[in-house]
C-alpha atoms as a PDB file:
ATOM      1  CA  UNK A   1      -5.867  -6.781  14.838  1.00  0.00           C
ATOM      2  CA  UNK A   2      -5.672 -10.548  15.652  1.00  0.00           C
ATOM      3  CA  UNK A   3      -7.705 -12.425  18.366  1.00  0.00           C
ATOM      4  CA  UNK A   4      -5.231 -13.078  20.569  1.00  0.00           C
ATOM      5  CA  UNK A   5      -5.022 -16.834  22.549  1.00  0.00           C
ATOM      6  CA  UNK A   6      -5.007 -18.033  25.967  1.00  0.00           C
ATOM      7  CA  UNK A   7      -1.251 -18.725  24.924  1.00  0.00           C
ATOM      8  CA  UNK A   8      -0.324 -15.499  23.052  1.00  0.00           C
ATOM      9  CA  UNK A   9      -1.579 -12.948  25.984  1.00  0.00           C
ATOM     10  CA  UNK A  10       0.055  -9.773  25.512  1.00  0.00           C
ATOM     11  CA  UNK A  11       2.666  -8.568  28.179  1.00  0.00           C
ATOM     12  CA  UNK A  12       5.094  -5.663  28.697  1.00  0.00           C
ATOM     13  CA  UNK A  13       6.507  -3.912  26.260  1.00  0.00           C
ATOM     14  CA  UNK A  14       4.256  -6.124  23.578  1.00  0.00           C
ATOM     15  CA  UNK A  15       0.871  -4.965  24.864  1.00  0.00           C
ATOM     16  CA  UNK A  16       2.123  -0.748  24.637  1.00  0.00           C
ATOM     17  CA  UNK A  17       2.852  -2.163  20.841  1.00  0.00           C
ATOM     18  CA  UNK A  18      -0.358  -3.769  20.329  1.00  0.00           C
ATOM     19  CA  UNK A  19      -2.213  -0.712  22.077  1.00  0.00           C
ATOM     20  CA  UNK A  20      -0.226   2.150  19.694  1.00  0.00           C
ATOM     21  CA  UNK A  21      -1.067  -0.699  16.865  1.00  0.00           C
ATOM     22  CA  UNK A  22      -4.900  -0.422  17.925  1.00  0.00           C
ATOM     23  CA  UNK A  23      -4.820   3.210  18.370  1.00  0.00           C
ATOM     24  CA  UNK A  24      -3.730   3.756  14.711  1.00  0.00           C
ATOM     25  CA  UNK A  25      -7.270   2.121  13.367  1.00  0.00           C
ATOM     26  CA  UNK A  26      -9.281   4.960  15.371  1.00  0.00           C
ATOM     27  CA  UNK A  27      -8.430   8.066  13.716  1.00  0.00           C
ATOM     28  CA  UNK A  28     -11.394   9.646  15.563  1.00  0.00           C
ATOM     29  CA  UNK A  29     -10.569   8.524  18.902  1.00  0.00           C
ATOM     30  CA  UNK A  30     -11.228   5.326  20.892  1.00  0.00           C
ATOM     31  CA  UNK A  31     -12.257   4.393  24.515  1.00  0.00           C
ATOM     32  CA  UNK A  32     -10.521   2.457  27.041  1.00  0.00           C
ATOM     33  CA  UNK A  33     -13.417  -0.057  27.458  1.00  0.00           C
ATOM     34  CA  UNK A  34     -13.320  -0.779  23.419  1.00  0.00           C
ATOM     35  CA  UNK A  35      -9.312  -0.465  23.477  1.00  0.00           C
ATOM     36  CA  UNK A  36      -9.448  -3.219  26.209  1.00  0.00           C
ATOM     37  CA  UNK A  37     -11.664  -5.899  24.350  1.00  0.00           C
ATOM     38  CA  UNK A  38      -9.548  -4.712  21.324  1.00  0.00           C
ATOM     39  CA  UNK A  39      -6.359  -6.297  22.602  1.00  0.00           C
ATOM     40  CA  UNK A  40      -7.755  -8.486  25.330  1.00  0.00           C
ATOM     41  CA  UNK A  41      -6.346  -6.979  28.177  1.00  0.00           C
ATOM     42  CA  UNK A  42      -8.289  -5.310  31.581  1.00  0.00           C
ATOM     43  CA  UNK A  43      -9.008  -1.866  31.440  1.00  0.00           C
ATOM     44  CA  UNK A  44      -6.210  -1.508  34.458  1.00  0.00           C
ATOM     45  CA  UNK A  45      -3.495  -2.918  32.040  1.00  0.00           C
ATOM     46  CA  UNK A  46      -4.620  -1.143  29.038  1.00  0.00           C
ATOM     47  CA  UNK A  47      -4.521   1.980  30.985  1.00  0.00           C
ATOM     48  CA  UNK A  48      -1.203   1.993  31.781  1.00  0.00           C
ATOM     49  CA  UNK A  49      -0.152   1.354  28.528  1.00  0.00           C
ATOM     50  CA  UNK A  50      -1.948   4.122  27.007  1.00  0.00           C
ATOM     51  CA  UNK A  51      -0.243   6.540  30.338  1.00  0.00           C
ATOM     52  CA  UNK A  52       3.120   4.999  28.960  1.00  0.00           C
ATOM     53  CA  UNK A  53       2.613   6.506  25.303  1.00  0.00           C
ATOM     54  CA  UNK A  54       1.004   9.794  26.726  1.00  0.00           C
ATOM     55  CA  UNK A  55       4.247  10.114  28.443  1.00  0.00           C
ATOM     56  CA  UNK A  56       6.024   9.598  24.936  1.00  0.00           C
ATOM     57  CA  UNK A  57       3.692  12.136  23.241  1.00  0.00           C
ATOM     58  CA  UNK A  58       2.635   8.869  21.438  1.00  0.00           C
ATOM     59  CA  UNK A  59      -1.061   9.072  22.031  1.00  0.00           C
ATOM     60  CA  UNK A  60      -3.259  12.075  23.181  1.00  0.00           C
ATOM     61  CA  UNK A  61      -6.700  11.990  25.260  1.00  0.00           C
ATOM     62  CA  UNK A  62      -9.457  13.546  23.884  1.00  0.00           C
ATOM     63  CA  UNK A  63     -11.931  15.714  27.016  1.00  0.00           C
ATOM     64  CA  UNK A  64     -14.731  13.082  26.003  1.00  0.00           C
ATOM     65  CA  UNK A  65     -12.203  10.583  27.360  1.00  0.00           C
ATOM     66  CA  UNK A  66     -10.970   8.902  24.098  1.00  0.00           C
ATOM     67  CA  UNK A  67      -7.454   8.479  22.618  1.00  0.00           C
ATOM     68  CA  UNK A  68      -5.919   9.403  19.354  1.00  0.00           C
ATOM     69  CA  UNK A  69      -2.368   8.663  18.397  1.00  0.00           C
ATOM     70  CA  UNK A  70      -0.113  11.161  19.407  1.00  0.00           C
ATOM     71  CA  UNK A  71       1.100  14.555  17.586  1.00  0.00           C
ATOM     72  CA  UNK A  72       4.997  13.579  18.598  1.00  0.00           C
ATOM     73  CA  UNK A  73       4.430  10.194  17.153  1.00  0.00           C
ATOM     74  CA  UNK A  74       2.808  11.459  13.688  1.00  0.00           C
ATOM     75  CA  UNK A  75       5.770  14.099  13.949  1.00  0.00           C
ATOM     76  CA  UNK A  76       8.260  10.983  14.068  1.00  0.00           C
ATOM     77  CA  UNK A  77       6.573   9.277  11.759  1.00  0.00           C
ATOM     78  CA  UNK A  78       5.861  11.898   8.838  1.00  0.00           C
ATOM     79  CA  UNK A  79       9.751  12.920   9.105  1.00  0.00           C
ATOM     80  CA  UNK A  80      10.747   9.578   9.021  1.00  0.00           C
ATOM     81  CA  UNK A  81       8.489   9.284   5.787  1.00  0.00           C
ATOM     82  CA  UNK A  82       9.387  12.055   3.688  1.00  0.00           C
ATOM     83  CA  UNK A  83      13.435  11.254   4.656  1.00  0.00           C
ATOM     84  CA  UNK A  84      13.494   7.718   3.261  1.00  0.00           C
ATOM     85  CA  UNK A  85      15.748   7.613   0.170  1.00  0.00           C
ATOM     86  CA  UNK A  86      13.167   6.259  -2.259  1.00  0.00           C
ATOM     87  CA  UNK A  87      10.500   8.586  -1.104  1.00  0.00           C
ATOM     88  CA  UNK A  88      12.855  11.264  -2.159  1.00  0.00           C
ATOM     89  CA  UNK A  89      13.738   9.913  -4.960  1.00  0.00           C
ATOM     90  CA  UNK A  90      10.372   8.878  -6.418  1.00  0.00           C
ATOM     91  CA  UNK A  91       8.462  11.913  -5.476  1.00  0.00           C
ATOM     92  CA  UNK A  92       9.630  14.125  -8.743  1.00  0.00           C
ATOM     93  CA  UNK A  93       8.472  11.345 -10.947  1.00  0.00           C
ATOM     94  CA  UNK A  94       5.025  10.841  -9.532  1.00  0.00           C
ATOM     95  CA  UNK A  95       4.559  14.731  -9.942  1.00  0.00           C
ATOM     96  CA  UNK A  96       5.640  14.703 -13.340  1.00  0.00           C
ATOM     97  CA  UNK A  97       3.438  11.644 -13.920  1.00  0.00           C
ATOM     98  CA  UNK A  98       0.340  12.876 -12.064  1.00  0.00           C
ATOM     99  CA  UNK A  99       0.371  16.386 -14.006  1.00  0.00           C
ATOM    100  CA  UNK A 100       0.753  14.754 -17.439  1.00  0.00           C
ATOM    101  CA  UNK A 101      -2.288  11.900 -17.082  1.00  0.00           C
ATOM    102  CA  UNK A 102      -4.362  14.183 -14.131  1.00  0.00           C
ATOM    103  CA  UNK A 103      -4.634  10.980 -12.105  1.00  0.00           C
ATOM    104  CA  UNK A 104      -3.559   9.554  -8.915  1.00  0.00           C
ATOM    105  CA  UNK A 105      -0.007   7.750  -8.661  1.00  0.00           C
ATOM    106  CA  UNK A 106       1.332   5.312  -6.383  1.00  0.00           C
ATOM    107  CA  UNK A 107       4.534   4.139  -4.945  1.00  0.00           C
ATOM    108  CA  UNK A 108       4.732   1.118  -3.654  1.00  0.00           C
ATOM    109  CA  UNK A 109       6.856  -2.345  -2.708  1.00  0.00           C
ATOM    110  CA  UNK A 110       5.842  -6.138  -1.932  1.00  0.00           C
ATOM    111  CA  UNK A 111       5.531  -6.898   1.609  1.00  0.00           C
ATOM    112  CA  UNK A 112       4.344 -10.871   1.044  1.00  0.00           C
ATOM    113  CA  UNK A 113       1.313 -10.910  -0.223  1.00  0.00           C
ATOM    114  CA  UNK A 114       0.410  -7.782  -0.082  1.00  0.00           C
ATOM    115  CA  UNK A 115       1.319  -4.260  -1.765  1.00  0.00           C
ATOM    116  CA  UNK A 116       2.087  -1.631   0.754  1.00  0.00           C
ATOM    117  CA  UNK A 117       1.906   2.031  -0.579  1.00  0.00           C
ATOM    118  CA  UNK A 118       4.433   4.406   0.067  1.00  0.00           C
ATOM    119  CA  UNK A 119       3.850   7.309  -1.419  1.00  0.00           C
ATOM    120  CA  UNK A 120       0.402   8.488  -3.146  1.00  0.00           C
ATOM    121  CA  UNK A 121      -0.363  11.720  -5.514  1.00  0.00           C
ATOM    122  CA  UNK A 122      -3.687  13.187  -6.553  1.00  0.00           C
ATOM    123  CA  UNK A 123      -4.363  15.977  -8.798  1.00  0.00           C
ATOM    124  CA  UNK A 124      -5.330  19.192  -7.764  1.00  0.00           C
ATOM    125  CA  UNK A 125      -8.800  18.371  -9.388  1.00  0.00           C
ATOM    126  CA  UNK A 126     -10.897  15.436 -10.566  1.00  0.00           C
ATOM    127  CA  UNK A 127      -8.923  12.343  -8.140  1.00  0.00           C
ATOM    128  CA  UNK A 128     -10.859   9.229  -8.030  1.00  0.00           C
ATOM    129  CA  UNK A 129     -11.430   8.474  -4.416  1.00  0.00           C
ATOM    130  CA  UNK A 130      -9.349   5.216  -4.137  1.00  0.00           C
ATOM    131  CA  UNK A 131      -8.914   2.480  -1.151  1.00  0.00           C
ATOM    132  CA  UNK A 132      -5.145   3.240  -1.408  1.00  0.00           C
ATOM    133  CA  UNK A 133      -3.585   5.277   1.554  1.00  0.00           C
ATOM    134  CA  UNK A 134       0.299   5.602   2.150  1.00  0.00           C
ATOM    135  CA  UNK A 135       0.975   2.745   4.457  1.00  0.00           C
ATOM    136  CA  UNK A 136      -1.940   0.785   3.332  1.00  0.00           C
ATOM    137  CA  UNK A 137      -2.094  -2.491   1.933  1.00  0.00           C
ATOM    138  CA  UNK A 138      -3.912  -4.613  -0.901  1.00  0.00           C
ATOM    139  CA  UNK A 139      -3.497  -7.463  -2.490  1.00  0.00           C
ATOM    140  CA  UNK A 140      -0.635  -7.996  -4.655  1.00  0.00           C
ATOM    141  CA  UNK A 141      -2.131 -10.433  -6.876  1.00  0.00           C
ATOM    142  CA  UNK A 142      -4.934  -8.223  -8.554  1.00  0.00           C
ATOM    143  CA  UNK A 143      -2.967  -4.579  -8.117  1.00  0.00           C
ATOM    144  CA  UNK A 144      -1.033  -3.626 -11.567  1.00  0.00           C
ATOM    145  CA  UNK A 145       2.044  -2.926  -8.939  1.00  0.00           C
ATOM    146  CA  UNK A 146       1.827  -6.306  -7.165  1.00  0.00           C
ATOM    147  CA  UNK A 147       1.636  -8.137 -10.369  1.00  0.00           C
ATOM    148  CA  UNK A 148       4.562  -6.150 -11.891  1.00  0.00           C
ATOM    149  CA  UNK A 149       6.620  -6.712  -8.134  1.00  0.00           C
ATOM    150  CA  UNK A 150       5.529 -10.157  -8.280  1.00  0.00           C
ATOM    151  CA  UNK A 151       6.934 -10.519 -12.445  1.00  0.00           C
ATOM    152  CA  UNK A 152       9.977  -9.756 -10.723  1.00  0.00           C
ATOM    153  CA  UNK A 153      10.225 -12.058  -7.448  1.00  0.00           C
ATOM    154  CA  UNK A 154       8.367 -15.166  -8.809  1.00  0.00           C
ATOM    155  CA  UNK A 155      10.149 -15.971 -12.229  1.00  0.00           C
ATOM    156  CA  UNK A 156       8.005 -19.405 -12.832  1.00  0.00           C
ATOM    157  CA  UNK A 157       5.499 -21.261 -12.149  1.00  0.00           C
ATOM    158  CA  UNK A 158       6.915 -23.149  -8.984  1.00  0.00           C
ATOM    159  CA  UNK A 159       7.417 -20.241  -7.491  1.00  0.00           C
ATOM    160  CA  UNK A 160       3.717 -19.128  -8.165  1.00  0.00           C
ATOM    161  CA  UNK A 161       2.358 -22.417  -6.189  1.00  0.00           C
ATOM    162  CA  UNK A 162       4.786 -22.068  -3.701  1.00  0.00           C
ATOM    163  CA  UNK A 163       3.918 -18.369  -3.159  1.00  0.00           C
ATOM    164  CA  UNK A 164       0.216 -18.757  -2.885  1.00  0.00           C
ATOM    165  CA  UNK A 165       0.657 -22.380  -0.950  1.00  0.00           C
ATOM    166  CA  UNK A 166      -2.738 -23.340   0.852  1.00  0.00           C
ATOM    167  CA  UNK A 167      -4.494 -19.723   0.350  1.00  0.00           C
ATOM    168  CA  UNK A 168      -7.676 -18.745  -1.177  1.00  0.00           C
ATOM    169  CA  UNK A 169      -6.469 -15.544  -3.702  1.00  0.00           C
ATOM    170  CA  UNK A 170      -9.028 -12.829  -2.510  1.00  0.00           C
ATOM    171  CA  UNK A 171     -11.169 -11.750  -5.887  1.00  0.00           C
ATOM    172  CA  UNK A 172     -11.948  -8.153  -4.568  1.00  0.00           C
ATOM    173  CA  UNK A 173     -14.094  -8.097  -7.899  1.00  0.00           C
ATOM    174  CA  UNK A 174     -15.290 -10.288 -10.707  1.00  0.00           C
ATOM    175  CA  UNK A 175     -12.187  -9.562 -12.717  1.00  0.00           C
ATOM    176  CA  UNK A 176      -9.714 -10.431 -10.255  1.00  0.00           C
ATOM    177  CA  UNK A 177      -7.414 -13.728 -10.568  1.00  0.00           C
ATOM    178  CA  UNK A 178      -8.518 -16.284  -8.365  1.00  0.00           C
ATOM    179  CA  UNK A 179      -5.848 -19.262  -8.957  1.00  0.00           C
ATOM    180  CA  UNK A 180      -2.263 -19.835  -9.198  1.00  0.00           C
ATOM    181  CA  UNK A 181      -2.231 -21.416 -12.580  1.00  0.00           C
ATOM    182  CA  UNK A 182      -4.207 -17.580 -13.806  1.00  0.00           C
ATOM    183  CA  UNK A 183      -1.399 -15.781 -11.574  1.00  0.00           C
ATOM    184  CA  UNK A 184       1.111 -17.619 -13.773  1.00  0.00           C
ATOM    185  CA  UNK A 185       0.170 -16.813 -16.814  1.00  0.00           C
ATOM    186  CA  UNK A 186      -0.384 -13.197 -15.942  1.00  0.00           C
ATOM    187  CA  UNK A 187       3.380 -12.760 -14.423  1.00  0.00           C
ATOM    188  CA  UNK A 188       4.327 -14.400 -18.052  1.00  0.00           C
ATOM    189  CA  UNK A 189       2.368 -12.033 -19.589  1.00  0.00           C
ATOM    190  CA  UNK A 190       3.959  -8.902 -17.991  1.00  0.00           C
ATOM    191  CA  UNK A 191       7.305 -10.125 -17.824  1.00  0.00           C
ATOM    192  CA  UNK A 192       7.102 -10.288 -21.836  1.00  0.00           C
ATOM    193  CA  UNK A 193       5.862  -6.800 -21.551  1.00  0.00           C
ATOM    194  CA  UNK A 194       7.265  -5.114 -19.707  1.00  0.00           C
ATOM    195  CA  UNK A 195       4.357  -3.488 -17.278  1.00  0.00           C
ATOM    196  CA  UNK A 196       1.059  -4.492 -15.491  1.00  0.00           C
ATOM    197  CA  UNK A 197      -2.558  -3.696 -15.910  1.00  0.00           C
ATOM    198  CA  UNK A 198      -5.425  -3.318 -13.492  1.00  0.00           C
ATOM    199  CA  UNK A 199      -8.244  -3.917 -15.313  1.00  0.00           C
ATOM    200  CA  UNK A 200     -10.817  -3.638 -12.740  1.00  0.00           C
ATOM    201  CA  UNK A 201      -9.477  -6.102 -10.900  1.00  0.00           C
ATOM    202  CA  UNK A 202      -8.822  -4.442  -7.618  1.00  0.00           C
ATOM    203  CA  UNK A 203     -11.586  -2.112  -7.334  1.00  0.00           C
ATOM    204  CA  UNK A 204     -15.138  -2.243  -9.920  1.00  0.00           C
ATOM    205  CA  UNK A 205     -14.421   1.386 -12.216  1.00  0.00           C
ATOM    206  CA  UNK A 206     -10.412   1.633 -11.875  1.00  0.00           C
ATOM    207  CA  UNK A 207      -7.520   0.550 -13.503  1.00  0.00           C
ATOM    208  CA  UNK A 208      -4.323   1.006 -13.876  1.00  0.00           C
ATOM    209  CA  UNK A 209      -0.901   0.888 -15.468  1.00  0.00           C
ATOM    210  CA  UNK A 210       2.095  -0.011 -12.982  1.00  0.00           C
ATOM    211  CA  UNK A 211       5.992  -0.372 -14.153  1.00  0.00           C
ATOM    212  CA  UNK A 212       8.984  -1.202 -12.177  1.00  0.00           C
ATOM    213  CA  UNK A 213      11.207   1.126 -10.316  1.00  0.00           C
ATOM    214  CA  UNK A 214      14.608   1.084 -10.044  1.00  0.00           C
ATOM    215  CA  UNK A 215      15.500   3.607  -7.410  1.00  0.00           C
ATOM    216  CA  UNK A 216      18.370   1.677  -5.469  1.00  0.00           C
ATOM    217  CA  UNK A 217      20.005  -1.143  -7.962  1.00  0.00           C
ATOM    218  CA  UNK A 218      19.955  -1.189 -11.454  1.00  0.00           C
ATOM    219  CA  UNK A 219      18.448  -4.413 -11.534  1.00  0.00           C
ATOM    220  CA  UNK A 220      16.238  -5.262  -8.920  1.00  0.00           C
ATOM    221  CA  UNK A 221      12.796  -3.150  -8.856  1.00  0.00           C
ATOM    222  CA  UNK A 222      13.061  -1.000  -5.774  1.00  0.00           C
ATOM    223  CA  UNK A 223       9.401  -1.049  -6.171  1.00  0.00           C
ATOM    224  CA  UNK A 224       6.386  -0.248  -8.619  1.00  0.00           C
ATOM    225  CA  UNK A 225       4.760   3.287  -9.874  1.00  0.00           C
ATOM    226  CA  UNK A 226       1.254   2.891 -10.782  1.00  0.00           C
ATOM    227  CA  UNK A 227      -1.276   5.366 -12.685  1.00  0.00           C
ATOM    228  CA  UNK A 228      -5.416   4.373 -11.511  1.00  0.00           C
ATOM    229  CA  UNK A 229      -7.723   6.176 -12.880  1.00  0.00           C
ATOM    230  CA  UNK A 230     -11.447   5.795 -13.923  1.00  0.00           C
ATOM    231  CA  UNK A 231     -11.996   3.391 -16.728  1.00  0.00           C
ATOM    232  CA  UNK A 232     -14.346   5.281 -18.149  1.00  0.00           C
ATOM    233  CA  UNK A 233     -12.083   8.520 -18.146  1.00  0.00           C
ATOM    234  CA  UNK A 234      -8.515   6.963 -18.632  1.00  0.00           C
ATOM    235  CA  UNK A 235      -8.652   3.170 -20.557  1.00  0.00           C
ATOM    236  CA  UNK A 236      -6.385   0.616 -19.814  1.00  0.00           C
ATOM    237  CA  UNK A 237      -5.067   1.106 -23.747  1.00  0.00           C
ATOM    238  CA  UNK A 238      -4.577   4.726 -23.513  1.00  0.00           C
ATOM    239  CA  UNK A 239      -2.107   4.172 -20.705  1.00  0.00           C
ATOM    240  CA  UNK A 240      -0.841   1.410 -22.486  1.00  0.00           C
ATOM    241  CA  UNK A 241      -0.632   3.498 -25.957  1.00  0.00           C
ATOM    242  CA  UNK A 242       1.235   6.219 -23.761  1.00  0.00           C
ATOM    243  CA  UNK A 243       4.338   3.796 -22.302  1.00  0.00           C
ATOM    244  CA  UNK A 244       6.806   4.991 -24.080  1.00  0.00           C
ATOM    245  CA  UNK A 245       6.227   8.532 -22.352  1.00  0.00           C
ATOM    246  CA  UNK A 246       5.535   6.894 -19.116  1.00  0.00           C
ATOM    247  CA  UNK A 247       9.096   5.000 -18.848  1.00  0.00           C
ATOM    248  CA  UNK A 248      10.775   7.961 -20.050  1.00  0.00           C
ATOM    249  CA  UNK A 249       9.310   9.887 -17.554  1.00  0.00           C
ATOM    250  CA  UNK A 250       9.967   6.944 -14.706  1.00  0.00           C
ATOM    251  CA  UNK A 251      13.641   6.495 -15.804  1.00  0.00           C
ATOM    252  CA  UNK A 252      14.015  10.503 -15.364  1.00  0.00           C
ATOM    253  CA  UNK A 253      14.350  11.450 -19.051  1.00  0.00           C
ATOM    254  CA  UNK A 254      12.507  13.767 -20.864  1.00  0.00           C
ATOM    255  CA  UNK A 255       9.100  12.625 -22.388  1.00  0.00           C
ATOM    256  CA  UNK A 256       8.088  13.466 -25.343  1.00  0.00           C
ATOM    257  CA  UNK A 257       5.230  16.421 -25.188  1.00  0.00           C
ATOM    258  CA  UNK A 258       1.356  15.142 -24.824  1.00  0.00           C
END
């Protein structure tokens, strides 16, 4: 949640956004002294607010007096969710991938510089307890489906510089790429490919395999699908020595048995 200015104070309808925006980072509740310094706003102001979304059903009050997000806004929201087209779409092919490999799969599309997760399935047994979460975010430079996303949207090196501009790339771990000339070269790399590795470089112990996903042109990646699973347990080259089964499996034909 950003600091708001002197300039930027929060009014009407904007502060009820920033307030169901805050309320969404408390999944255990939060008060209205800590909601108020959260969003800068009196306790008065932020009160209303919050009465404004109880009226909704978009927040809830706990009896020890703190405030969860509200069961007609997850309703909204979950529906919403599982009726989007590509989460439709995608689901049978992240089931298919996640019983073949017995690790978690991901859905997800570029949002800037991130990687936002739409969908996410882990197997019954055995999942890797990962920092993904549907509607979450990382980075898209050191995620296999950021870097495959980005192989798509940044076809040279211009477009690299001009896409990182003035930023420091975050290097979540040793591994991770920390310039734009390295970003290059990797988008290169998996254009030639034709699919993206995680080699540790989002989170120390995981990798992962990502390919595009073409669930609404032909042509343009919709967005990536992603396998992460314990180095250790599921190598980088495994995945890699698998793709054949993995595409087939992506592009809804039938893979050839494991």
């Amino acid at each position: 949640m950003p600091e708001w200015t002197e300039e930027q104070r929060l009014v009407g309808s904007d502060r009820v956004l920033a307030v169901l925006a805050e309320l969404a980072r408390h999944p255990d509740g939060v008060g209205l002294e800590e909601m108020a310094r959260a969003v800068d706003s009196s306790k008065p102001t932020v009160h209303r607010a919050l009465a404004s979304l109880r009226r909704a059903g978009f927040a809830s009050r706990h009896g020890h007096g703190r405030y969860v997000l509200g069961d007609e806004f997850l309703r909204m929201a979950f529906a919403h969710h599982e009726a989007r087209p590509d989460h439709v779409r995608v689901t049978p092919i992240l089931e298919a991938l996640c019983d073949r490999y017995g690790e978690t799969v991901h859905y997800a599309v570029l949002d800037g510089p991130w990687v936002v997760y739409r969908s996410k399935l882990d197997p019954p047994s055995g999942a890797v307890r990962l920092s993904s979460v549907v509607g979450g975010r990382n980075p898209a430079h050191c995620t296999g489906v950021g870097k495959m996303l980005l192989a798509a949207a940044l076809p040279d090196e211009d477009a690299v510089r001009a896409w990182v501009g003035d930023r420091t790339l975050e290097r979540p771990t040793g591994r991770s790429i920390g310039t734009a000339g390295e970003l290059h070269a990797e988008l290169v790399r998996v254009r030639r490919q034709g699919y993206a590795v995680d080699d540790q470089e989002n989170e120390p112990g995981v990798n992962c395999l990502a390919v595009p996903a073409y669930l609404t042109s032909p042509t343009v990646p919709s967005g990536a699908i992603s396998i992460s699973g314990l180095a250790y347990r599921t190598p980088v080259r495994a995945l890699v020595d698998d793709l054949p089964a993995i595409l087939a499996i992506v592009s809804g034909d039938r893979p050839p048995s494991s």
